[in-house]
Protein backbone atom coordinates (compact mmCIF):
# COMPACT_ATOMS: atom_id res chain seq x y z
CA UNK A 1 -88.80 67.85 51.53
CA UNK A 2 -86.39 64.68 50.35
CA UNK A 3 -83.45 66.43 48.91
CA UNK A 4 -82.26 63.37 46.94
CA UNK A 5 -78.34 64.50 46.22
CA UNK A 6 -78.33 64.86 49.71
CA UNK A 7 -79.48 61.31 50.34
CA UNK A 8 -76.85 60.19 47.65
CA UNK A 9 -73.94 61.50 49.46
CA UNK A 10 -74.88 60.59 52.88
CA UNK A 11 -75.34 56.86 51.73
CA UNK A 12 -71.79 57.08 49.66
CA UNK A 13 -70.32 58.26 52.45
CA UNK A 14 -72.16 55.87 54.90
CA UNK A 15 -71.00 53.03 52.85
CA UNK A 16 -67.50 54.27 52.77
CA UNK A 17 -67.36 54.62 55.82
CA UNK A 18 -68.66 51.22 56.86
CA UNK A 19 -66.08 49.68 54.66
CA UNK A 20 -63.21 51.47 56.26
CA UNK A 21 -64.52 50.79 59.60
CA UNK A 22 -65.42 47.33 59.10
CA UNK A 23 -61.64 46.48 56.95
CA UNK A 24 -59.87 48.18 59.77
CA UNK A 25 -61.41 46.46 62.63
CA UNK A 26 -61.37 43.04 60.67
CA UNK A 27 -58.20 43.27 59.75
CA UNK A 28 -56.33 44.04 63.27
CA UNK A 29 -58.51 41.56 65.39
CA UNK A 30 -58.01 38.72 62.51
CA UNK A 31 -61.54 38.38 62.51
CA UNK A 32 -64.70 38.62 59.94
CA UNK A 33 -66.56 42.00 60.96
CA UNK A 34 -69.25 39.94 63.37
CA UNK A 35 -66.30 39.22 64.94
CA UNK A 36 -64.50 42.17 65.49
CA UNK A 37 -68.10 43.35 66.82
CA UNK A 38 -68.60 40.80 69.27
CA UNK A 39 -64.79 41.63 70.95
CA UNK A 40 -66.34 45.18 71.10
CA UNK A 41 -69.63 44.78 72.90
CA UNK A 42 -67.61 41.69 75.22
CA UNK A 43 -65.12 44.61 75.82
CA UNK A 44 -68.58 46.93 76.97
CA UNK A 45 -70.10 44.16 78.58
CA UNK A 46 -67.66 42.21 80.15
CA UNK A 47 -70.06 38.56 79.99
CA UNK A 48 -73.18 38.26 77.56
CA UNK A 49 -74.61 34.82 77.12
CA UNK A 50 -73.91 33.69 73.48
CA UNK A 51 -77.14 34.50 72.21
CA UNK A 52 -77.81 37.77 73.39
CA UNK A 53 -74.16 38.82 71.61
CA UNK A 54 -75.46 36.89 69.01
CA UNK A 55 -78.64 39.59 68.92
CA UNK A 56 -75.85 42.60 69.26
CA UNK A 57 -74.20 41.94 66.24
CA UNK A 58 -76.73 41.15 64.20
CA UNK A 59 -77.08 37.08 64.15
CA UNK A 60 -78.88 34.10 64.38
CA UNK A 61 -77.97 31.82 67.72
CA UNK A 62 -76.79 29.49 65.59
CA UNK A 63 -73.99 31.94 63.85
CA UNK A 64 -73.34 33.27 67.26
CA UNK A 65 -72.34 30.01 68.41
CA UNK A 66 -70.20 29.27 65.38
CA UNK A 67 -68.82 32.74 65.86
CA UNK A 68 -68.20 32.13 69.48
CA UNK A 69 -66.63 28.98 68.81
CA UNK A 70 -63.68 31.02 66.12
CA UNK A 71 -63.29 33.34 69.05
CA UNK A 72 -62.49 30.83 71.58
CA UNK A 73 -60.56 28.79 69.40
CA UNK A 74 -58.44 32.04 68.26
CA UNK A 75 -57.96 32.27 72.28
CA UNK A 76 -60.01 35.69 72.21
CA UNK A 77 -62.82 34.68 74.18
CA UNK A 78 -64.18 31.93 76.79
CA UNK A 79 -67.25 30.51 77.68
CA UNK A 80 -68.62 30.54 81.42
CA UNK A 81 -70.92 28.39 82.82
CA UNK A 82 -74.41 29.36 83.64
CA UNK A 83 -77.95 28.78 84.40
CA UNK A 84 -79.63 26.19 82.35
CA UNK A 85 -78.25 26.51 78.85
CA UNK A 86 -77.59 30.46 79.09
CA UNK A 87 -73.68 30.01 77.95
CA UNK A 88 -71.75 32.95 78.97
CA UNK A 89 -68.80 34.65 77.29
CA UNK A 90 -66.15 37.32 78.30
CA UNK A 91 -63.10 38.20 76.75
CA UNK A 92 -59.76 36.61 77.85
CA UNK A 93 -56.18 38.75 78.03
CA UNK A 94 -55.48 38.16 74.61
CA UNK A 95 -59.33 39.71 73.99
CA UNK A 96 -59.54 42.53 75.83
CA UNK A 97 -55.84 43.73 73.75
CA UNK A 98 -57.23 42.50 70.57
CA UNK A 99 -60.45 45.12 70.91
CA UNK A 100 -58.40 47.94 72.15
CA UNK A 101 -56.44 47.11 68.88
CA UNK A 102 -58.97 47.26 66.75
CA UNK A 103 -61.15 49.97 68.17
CA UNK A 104 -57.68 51.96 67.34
CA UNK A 105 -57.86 50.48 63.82
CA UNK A 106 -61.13 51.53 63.70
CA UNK A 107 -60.73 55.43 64.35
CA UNK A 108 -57.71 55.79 62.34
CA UNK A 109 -59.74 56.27 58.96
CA UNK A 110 -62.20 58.11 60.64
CA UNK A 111 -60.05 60.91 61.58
CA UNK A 112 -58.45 60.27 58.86
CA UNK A 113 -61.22 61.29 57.24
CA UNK A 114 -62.05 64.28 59.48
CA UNK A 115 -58.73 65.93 58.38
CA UNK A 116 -61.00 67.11 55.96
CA UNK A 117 -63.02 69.35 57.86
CA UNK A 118 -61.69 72.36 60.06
CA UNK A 119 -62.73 72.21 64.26
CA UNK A 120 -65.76 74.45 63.55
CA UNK A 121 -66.78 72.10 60.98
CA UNK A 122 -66.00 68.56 62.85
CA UNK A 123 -68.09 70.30 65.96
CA UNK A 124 -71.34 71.50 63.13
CA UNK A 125 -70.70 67.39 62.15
CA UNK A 126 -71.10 66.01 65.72
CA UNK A 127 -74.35 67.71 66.35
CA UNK A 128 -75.93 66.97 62.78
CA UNK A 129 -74.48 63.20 63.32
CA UNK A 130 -75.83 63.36 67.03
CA UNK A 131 -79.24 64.47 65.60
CA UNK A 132 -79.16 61.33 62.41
CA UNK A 133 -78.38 58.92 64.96
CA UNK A 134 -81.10 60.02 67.74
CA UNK A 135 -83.86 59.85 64.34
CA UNK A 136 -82.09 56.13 63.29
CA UNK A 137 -82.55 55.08 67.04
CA UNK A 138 -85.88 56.06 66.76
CA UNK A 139 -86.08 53.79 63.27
CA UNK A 140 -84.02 51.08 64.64
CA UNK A 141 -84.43 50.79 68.34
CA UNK A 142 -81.75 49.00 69.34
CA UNK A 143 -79.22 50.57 71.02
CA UNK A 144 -76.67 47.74 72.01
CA UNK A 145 -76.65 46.81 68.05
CA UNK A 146 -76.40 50.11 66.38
CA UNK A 147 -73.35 50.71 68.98
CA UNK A 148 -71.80 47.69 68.48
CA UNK A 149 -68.58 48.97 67.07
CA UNK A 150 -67.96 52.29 69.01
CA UNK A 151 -65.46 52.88 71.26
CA UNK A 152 -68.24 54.05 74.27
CA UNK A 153 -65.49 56.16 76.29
CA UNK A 154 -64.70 58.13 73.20
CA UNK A 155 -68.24 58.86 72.61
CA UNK A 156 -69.23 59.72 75.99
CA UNK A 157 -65.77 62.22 76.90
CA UNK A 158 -67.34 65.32 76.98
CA UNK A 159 -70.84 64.25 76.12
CA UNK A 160 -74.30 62.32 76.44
CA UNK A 161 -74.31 59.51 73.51
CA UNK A 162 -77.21 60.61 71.26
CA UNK A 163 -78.50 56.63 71.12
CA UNK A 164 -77.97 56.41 74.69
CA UNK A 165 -80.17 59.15 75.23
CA UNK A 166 -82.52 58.30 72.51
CA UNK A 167 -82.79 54.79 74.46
CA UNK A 168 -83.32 56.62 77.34
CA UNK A 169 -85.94 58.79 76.47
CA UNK A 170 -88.35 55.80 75.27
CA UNK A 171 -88.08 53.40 78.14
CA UNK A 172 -88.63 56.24 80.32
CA UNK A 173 -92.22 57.42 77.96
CA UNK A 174 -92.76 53.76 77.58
CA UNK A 175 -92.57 53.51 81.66
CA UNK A 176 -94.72 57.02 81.93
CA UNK A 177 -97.63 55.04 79.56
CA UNK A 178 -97.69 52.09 81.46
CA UNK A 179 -97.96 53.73 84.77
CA UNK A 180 -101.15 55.89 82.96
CA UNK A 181 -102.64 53.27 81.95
CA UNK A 182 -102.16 50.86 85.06
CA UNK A 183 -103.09 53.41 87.15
């Protein structure tokens, strides 16, 4: 049954969300939000090639290299050299501080915004939200780009990420089908 106030609110509040998040992070990495996202996965994966971090946040190689390109020339990232014309990237000193800054930034308005809610109520909230994202997973299938701005030890102290899991769970039937039907 599609309970549309219920829709309403959760995309208000997704959107408000995503603007506080996306402000915050922007703001203390001095970045535009692909940015800020591509410090974040470089700080979870120390060296991507350009166009694969391109893929993680949600761009064309093209932008990637243009956003690569800020990056380095802000003295927040630097190209490797690599196979053929895989260019890889990882995060220099001034990086790796940067993302811890703004992964701060980032949670601030969050539990900012959690002051809202009492414990019992912020724990009821991480299982519902667990549950959302392991159904968006199953919509979006892409776990390195629906992650790309969360701080991974935060979400794993204590607990299995839901995407993780979700991600999990599908290479492992998609593995099981194979071997059926190879077999």
């Amino acid at each position: 049954m599609h309970d549309s106030r219920t829709a309403n609110l959760l995309g208000a509040t997704a959107l408000a969300v995503t603007d506080l998040v996306l402000a915050g992070a922007a703001r203390a990495a001095g970045v535009a939000p692909s940015g800020a996202a591509a410090l974040v996965v470089l700080a979870a994966s120390p060296e991507v090639t350009v166009t694969e971090l391109g893929r993680r946040v949600g761009l064309t190689q093209s932008a990637a290299v243009r956003m690569v390109d800020g990056l380095a020339a802000a003295g927040l990232v630097e190209r490797g050299r690599g196979p053929g014309r895989a260019v890889p990237v990882r995060l220099t000193g001034r990086g790796r501080s940067t993302a811890r800054e703004l992964l701060a930034a980032r949670d601030a308005p969050l539990a900012a915004a959690l002051d809202a809610l009492g414990a019992g109520e912020r724990e009821t909230l991480a299982d519902l939200l667990s549950r959302l994202l392991t159904r968006l997973y199953n919509e979006v299938g892409d776990a390195e780009r629906m992650c790309r701005l969360c701080d991974r030890d935060a979400c794993t102290a204590g607990a299995a990420c839901p995407v993780g899991a979700a991600e999990r769970r599908r290479t492992r039937e998609r593995d099981d089908g194979a071997g059926r039907e190879g077999g």
